[in-house]
Protein backbone atom coordinates (compact mmCIF):
# COMPACT_ATOMS: atom_id res chain seq x y z
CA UNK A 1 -89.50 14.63 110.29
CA UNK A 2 -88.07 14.77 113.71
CA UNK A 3 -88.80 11.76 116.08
CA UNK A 4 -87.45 10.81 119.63
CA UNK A 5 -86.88 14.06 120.68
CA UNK A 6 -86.26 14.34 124.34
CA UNK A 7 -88.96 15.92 125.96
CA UNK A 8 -87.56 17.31 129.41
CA UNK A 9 -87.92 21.00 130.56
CA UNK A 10 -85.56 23.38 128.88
CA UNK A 11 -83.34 25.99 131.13
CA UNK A 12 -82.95 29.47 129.27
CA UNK A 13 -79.83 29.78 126.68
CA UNK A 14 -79.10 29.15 123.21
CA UNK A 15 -78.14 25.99 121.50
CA UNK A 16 -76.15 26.38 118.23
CA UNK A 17 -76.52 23.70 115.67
CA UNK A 18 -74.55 23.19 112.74
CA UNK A 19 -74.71 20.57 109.73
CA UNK A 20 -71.85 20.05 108.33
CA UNK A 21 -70.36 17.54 105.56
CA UNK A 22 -66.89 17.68 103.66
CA UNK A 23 -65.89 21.13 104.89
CA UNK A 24 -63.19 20.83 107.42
CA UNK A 25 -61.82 24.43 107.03
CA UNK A 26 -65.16 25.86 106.96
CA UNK A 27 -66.54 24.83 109.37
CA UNK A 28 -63.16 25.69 111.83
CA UNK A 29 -63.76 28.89 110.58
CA UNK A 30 -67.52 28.92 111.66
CA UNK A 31 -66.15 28.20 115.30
CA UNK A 32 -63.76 30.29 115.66
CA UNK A 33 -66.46 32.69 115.05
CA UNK A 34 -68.55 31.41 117.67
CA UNK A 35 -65.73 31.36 120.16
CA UNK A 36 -65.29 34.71 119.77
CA UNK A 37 -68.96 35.09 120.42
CA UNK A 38 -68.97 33.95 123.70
CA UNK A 39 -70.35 36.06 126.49
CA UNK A 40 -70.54 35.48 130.13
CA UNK A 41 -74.28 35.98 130.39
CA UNK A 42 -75.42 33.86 127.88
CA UNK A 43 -75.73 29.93 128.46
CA UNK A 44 -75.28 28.43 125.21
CA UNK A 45 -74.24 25.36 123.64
CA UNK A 46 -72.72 24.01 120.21
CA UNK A 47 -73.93 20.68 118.50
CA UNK A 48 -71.57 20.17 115.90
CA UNK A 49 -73.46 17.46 113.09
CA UNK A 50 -71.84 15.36 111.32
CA UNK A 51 -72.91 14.56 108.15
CA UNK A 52 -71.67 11.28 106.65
CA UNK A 53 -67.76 13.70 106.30
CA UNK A 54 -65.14 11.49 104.82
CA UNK A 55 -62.75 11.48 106.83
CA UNK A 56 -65.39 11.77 110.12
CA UNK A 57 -65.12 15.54 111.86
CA UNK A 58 -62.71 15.29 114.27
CA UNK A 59 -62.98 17.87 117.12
CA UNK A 60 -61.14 16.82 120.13
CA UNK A 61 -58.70 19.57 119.85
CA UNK A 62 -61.00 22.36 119.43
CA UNK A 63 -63.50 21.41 122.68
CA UNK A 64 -60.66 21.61 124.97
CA UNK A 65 -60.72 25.45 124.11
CA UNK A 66 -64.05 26.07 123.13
CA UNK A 67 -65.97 28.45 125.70
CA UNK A 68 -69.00 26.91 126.10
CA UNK A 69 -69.85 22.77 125.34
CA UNK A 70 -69.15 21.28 122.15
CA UNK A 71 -70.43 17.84 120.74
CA UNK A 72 -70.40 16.66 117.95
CA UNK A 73 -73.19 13.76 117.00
CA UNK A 74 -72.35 11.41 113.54
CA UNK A 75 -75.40 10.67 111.51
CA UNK A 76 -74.98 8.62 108.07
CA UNK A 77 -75.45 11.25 104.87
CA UNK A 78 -79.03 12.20 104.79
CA UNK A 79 -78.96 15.90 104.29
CA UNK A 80 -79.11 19.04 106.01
CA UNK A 81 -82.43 18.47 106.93
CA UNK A 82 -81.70 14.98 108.68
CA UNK A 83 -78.95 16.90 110.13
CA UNK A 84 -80.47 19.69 111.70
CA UNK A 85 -83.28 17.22 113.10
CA UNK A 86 -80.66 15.25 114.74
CA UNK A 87 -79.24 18.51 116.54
CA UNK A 88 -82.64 19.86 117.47
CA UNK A 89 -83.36 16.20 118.94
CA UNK A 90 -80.71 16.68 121.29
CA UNK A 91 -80.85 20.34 121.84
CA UNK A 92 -80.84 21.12 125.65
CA UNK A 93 -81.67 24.80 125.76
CA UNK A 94 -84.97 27.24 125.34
CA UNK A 95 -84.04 28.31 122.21
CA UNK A 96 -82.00 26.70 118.98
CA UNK A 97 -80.00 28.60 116.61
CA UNK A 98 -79.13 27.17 113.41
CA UNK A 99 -76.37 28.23 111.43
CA UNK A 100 -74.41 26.60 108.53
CA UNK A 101 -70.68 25.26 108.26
CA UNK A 102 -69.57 27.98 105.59
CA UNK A 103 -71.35 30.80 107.74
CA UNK A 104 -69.44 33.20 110.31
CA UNK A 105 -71.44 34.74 113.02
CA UNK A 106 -70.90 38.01 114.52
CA UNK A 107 -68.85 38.44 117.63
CA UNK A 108 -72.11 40.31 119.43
CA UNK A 109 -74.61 37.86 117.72
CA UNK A 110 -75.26 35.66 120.85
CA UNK A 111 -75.63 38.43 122.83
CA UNK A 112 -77.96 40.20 120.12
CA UNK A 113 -80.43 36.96 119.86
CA UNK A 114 -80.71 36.46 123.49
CA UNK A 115 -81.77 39.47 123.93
CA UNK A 116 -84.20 39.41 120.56
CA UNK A 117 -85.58 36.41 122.33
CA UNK A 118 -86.07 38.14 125.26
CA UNK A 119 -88.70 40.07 123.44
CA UNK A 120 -89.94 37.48 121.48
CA UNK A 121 -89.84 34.40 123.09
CA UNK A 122 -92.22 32.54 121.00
CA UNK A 123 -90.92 33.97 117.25
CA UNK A 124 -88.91 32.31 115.10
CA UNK A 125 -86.04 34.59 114.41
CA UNK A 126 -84.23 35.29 111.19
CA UNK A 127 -80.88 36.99 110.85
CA UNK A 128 -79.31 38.94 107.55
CA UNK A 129 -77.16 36.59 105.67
CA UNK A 130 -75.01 38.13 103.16
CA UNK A 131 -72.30 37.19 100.88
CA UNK A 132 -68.41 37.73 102.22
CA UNK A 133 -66.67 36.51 98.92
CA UNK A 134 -66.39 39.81 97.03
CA UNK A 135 -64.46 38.27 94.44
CA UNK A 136 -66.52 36.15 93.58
CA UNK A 137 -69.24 37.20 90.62
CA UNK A 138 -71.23 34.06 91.34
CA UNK A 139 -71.63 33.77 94.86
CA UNK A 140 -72.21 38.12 94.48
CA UNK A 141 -74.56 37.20 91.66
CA UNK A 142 -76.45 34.57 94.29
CA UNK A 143 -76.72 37.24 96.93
CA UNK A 144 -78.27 39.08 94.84
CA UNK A 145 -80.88 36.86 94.03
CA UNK A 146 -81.08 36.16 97.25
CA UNK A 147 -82.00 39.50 97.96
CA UNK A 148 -84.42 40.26 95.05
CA UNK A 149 -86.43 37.03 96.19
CA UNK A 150 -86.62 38.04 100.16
CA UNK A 151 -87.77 41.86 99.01
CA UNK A 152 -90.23 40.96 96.84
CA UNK A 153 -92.03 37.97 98.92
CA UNK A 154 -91.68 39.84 102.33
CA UNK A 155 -93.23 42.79 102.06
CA UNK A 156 -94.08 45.29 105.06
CA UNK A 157 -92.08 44.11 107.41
CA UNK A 158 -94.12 40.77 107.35
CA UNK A 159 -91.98 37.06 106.19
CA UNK A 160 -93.76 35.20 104.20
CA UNK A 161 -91.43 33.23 101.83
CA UNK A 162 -88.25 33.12 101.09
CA UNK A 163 -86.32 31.99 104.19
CA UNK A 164 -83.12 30.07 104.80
CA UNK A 165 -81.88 28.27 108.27
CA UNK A 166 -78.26 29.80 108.10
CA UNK A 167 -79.53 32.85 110.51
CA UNK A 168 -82.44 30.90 112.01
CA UNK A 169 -83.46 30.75 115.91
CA UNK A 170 -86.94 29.21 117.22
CA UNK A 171 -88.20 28.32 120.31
CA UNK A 172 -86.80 24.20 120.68
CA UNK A 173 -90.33 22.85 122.05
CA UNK A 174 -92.04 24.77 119.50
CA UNK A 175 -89.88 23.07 116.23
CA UNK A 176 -90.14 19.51 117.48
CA UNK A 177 -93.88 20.06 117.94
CA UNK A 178 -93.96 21.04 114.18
CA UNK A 179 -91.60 17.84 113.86
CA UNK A 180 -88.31 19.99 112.96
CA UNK A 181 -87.00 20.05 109.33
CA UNK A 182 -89.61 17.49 106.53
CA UNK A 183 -86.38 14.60 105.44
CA UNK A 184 -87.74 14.65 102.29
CA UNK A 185 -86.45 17.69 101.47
CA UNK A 186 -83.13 16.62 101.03
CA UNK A 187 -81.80 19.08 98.36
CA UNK A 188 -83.25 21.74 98.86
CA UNK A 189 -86.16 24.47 100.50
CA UNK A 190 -86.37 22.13 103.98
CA UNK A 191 -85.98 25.75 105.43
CA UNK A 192 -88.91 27.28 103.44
CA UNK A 193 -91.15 24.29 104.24
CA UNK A 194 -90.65 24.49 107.41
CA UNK A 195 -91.15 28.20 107.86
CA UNK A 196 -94.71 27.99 106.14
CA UNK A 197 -95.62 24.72 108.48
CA UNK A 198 -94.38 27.48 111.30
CA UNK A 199 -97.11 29.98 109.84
CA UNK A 200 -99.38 27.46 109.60
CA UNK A 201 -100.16 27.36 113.28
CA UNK A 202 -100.12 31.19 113.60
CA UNK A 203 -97.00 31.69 115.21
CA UNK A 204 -94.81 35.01 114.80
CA UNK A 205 -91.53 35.36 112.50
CA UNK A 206 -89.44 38.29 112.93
CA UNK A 207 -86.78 39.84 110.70
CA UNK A 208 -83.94 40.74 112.48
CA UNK A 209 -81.67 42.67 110.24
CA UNK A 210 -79.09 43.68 112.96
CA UNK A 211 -78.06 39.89 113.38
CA UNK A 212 -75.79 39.26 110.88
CA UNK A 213 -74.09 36.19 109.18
CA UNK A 214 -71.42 36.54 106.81
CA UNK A 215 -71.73 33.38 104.17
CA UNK A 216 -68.58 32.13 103.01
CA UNK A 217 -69.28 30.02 99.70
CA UNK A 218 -67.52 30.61 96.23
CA UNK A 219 -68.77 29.08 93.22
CA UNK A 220 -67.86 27.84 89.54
CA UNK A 221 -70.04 28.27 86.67
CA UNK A 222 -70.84 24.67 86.93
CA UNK A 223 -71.38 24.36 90.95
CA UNK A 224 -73.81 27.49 90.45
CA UNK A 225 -75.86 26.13 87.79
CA UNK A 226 -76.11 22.72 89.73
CA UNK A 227 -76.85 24.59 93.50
CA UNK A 228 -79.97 26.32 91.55
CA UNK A 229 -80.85 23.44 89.49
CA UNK A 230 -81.33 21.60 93.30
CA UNK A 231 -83.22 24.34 94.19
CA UNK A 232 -86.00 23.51 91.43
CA UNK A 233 -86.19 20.27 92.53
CA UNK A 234 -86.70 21.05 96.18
CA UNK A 235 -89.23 23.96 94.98
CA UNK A 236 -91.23 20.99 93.37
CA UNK A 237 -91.83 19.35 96.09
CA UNK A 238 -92.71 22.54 98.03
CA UNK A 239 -95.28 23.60 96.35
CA UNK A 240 -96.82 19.73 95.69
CA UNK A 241 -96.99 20.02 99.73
CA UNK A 242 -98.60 23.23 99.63
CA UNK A 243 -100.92 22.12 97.21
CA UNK A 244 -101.96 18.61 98.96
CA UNK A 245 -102.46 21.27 102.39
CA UNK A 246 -104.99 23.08 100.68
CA UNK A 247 -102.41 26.28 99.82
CA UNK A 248 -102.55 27.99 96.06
CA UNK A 249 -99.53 26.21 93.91
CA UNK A 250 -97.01 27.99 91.77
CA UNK A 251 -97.81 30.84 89.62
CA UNK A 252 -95.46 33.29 87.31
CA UNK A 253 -94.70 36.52 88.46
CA UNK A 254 -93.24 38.29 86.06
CA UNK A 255 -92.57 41.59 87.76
CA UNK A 256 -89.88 39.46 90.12
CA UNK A 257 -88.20 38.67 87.02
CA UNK A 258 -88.23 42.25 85.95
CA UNK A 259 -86.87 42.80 89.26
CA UNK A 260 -84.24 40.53 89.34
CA UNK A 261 -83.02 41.62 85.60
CA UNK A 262 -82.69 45.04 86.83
CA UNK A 263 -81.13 44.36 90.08
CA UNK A 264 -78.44 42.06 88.24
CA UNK A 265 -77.67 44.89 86.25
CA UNK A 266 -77.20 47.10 89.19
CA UNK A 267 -75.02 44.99 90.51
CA UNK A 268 -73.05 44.16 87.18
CA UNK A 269 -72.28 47.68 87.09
CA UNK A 270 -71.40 48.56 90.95
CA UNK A 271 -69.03 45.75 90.40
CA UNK A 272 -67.79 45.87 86.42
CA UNK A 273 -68.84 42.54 86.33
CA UNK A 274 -71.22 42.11 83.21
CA UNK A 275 -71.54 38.49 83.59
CA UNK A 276 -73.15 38.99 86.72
CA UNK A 277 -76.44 40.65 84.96
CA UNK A 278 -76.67 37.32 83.29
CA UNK A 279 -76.13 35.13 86.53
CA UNK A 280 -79.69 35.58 88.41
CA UNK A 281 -81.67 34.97 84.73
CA UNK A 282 -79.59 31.64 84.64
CA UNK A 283 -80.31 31.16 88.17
CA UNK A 284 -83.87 31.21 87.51
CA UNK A 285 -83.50 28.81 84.34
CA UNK A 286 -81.52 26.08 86.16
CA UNK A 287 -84.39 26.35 88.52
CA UNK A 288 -86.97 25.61 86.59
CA UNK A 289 -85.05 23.39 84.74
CA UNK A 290 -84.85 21.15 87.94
CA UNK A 291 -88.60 22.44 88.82
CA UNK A 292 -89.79 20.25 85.53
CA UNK A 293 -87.47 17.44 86.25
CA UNK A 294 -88.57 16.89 89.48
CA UNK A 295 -92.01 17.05 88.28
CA UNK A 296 -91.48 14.30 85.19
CA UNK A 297 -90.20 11.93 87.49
CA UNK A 298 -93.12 12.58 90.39
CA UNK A 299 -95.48 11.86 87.35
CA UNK A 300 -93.50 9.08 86.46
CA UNK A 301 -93.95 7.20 89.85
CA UNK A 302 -98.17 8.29 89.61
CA UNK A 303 -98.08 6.51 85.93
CA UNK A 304 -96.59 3.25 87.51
CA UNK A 305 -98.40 2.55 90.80
């Protein structure tokens, strides 16, 4: 959780934090966007997090052409989640926006979630991420999971599940009250947590489908497998948490899966792809095939103490 935060009075504007760890040309890219983002009547920062990268991030060349401040803050490897906190610590304006290395933001996207703010200046914000690797069955095959998960747990217009922090903005005061991203969440769902603790106290999140972030992440068969396999584990200890706050725990639904079956074969055929109708169904194996690891070794620890 976050601690230390500064607690001094925040001037309006937008401060852009970004994990990153091992992804040099990514995360270039993911400036560049944001440079070209820049607009005159929007005060905004970037915090640039360093992960534990070997070599270090390096980016004395880029802030002497960046548009608006750049640091960059080195924390050992602890995670996104660790990461994050460390940004949001040191976060000087109203708002934070978190986006991820392998992400590009739109040029008008700055301009966009000022203004969204604007209307909403207590929501948490959520932008559109989709996938920009069109060559890729596996990272199209993840979108589309993606997709099927967000439809089917946000219905109405209303979020309720199913979030991620790489088109995320939320008022700064209002995340480190909440304590920021839970550490323990290292691989995985530190987003989801900390959108239900954000429910939790009542507070308003808005889908905003006209702020868009193109995700930049290809995949093997063995890097996919693994990325949902993490996902189980950090689903684990979701739903523990929900359970020890007094929240329902983890139930089949079996029309999502009937959901997600067809939708991978709608997208198997848009794209002649047939392994992508099997993709999403191993998705959802790896995950619970991490879901039931995580939850031998949490019994594990409860048999020996």
């Amino acid at each position: 959780m976050l601690s230390n935060a500064k607690s001094d009075a925040a001037p309006p504007g937008l401060s852009v934090v970004i994990p990153t760890a091992n992804r040099p040309e990514a995360l270039r890219r993911c400036l560049l966007a944001l440079s070209r983002a820049a607009d005159p009547g929007v005060s905004w920062e970037v915090i640039v997090v360093d992960d534990g990268s070997l070599p270090p991030v390096d980016l004395t060349e880029t802030s002497t052409t960046f548009p608006s401040p750049l640091r960059l803050l080195r924390i050992a490897h602890q995670g996104a989640a660790a990461a994050r906190n460390a940004g949001l610590a040191e976060a000087r304006y109203q708002t934070v926006l978190f986006t991820d290395d392998d992400c590009v933001i739109g040029d008008d996207a700055l301009v966009g979630v000022a203004g969204r703010v604007t209307l909403d200046a207590m929501a948490m914000i959520l932008g559109d991420t989709r996938n920009a690797v069109s060559d890729d069955p596996y990272a199209i095959a993840d979108d589309t999971l993606h997709r099927v998960v967000y439809a089917h747990f946000n219905r109405d217009q209303v979020v309720e599940a199913a979030h991620g922090s790489s088109a995320m903005a939320a008022p700064r005061d209002r995340l480190r009250e909440i304590g920021g991203f839970d550490t323990r969440f290292s691989l995985a769902q530190e987003d989801r947590d900390l959108c239900a603790r954000w429910r939790e106290h009542g507070w308003p999140v808005v889908f905003a489908p006209d702020w868009r972030v193109d995700h930049h992440h290809s995949h093997t068969w063995r890097s996919f497998l693994a990325q949902h396999f993490r996902y189980g584990r950090g689903a684990f200890l979701y739903h523990r948490s929900r359970v020890q706050r007094g929240e329902s725990g983890v139930r089949p639904d079996f029309a999502f899966y009937a959901g997600l079956a067809l939708a991978g074969a709608d997208a198997a055929w848009k794209t002649k792809s047939p392994l992508i109708a099997a993709l999403p169904l191993a998705a959802c194996a790896a995950t619970l095939a991490g879901y039931l690891r995580e939850r031998r070794e949490a019994s594990q620890v409860r048999a020996t103490t």
